[in-house]
C-alpha atoms as a PDB file:
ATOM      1  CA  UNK A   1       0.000   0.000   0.000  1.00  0.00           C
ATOM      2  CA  UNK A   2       1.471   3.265  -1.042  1.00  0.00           C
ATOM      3  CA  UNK A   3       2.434   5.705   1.625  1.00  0.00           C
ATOM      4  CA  UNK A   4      -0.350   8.703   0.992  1.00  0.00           C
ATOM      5  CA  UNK A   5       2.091  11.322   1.891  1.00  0.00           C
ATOM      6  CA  UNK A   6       4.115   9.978  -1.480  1.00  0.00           C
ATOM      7  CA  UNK A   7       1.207  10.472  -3.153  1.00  0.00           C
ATOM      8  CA  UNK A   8       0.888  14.192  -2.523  1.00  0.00           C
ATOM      9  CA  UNK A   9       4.233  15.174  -2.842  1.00  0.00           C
ATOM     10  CA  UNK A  10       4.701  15.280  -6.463  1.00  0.00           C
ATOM     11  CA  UNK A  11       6.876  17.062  -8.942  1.00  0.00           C
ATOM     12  CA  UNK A  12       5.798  19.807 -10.169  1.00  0.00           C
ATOM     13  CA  UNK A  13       4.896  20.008 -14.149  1.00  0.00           C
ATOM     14  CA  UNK A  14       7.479  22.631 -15.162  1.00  0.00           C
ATOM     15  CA  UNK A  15       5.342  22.969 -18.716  1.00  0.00           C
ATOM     16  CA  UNK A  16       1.994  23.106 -17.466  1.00  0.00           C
ATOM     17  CA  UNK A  17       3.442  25.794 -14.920  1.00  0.00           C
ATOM     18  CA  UNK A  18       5.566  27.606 -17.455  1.00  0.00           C
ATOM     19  CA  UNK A  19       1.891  27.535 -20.174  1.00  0.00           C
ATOM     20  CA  UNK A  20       0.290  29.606 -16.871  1.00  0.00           C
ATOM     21  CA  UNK A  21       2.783  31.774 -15.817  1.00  0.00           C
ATOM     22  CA  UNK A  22       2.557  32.907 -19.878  1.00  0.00           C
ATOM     23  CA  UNK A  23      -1.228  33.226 -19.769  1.00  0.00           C
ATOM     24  CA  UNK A  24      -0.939  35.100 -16.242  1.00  0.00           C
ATOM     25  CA  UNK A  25       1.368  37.227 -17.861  1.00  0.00           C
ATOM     26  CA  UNK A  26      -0.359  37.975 -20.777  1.00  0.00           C
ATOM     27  CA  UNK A  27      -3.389  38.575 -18.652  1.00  0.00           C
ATOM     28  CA  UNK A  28      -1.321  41.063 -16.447  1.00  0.00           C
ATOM     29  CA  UNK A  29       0.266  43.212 -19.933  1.00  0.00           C
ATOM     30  CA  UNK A  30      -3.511  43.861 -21.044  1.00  0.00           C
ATOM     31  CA  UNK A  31      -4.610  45.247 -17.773  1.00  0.00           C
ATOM     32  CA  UNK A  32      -1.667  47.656 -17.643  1.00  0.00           C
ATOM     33  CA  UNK A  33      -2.500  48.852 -21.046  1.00  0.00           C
ATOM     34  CA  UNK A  34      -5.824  49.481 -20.265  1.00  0.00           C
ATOM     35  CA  UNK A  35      -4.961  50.960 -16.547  1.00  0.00           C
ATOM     36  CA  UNK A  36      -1.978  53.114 -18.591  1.00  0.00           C
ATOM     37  CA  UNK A  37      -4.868  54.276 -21.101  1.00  0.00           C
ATOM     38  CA  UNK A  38      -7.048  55.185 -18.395  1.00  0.00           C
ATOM     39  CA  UNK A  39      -4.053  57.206 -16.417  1.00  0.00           C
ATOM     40  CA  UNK A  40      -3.372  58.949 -19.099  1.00  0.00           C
ATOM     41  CA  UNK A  41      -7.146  60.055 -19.895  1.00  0.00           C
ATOM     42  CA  UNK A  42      -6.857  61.015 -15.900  1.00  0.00           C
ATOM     43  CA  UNK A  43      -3.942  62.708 -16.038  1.00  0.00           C
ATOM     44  CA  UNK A  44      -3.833  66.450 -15.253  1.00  0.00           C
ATOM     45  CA  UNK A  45      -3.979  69.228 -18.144  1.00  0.00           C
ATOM     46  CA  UNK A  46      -2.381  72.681 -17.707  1.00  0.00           C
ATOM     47  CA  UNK A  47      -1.359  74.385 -14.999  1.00  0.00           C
ATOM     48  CA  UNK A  48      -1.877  71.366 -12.942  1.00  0.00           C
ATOM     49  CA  UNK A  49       0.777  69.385 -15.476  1.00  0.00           C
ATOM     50  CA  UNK A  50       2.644  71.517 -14.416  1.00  0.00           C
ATOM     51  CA  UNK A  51       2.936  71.867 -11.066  1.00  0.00           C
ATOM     52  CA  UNK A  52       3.099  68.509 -11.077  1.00  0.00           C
ATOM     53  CA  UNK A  53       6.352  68.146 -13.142  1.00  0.00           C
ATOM     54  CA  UNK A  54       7.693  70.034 -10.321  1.00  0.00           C
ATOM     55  CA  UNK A  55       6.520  68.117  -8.063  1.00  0.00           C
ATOM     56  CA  UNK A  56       4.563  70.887  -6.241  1.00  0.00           C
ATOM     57  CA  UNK A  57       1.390  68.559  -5.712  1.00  0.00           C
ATOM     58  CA  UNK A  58       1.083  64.645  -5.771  1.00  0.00           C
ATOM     59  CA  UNK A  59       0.339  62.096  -8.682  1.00  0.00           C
ATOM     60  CA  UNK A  60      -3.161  60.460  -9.232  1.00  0.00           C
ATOM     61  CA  UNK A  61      -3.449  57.115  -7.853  1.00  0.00           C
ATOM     62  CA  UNK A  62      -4.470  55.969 -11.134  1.00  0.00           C
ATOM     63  CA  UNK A  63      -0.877  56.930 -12.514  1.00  0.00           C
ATOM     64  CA  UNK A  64       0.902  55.053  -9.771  1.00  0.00           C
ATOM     65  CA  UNK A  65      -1.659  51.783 -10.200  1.00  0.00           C
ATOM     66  CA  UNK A  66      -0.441  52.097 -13.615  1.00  0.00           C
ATOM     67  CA  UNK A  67       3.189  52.187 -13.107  1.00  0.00           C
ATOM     68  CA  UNK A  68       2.454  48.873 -10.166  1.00  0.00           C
ATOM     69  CA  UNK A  69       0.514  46.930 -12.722  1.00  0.00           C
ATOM     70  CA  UNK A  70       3.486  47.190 -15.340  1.00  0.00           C
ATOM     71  CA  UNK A  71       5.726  45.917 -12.604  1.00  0.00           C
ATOM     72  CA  UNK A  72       3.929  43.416 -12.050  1.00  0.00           C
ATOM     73  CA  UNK A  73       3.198  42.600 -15.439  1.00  0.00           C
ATOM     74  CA  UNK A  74       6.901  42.628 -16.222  1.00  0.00           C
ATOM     75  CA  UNK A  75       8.229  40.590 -13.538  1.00  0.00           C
ATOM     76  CA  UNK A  76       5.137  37.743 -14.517  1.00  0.00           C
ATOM     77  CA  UNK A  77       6.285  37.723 -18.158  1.00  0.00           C
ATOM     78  CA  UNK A  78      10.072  37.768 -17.061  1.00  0.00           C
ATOM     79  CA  UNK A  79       9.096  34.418 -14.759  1.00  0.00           C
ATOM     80  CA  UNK A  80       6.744  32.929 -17.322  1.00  0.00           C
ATOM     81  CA  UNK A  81      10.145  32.792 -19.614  1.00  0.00           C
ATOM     82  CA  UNK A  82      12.608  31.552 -17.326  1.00  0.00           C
ATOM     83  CA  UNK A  83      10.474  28.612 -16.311  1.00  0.00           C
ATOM     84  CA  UNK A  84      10.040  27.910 -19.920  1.00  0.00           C
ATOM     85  CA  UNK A  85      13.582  27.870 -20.668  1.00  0.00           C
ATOM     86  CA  UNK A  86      14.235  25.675 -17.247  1.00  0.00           C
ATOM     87  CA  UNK A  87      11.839  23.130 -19.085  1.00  0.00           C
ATOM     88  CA  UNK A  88      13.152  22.992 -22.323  1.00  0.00           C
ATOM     89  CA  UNK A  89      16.743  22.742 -20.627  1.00  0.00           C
ATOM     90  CA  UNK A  90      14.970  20.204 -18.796  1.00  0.00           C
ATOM     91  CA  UNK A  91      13.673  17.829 -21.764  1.00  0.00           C
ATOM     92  CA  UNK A  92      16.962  18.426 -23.408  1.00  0.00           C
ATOM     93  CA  UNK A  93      18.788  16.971 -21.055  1.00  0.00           C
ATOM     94  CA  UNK A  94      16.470  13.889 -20.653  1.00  0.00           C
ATOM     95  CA  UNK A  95      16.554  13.605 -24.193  1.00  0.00           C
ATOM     96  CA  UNK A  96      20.404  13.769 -24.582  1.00  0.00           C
ATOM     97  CA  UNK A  97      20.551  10.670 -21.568  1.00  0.00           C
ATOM     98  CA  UNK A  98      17.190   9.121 -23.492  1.00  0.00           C
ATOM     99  CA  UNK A  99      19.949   8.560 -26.537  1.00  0.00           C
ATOM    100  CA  UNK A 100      22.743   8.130 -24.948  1.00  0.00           C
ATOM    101  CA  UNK A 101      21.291   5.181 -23.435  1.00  0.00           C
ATOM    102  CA  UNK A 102      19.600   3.391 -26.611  1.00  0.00           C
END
């Protein structure tokens, strides 16, 4: 009888993980275009540009959501392609000890 602990400790699917993290990411860029369109419909006109170029009054929230959401956009996309070149590193390497041993 298998130990049931075994059974839920498993491996982790690096490709399965690595198709997510893409989708996540992909996910993530289209919000922060649309929360980067909608910052810069919000963003102040004039005098108010102005004073806030010299940094006499604060930003919107909306422009610093917009600048968090691109973060976090960019560090999802940045992890979606390092696990997907871990895997492919991966099956390379089972596929170079695959023919070595036939």
């Amino acid at each position: 009888m298998d130990n049931p602990s075994n059974r839920l400790i498993k491996s982790p699917n690096y490709k399965k993980l690595a198709e997510a993290m893409g989708v996540i990411a992909g996910f993530a860029s289209a919000l922060s275009v649309a929360v980067g369109l909608l910052a810069a419909r919000m963003a102040p006109h004039g005098l108010r540009r102005l004073t806030l170029a010299l940094h006499l009054s604060k930003q919107p929230m909306m422009m610093k959501l917009a600048a968090l959401i691109a973060g976090i956009a960019v560090a999802a996309a940045t992890a979606a392609g390092v696990l997907r070149f871990c895997s492919w590193c991966g099956q390379q390497r089972r596929a170079n000890i695959d023919s070595s041993d036939a």
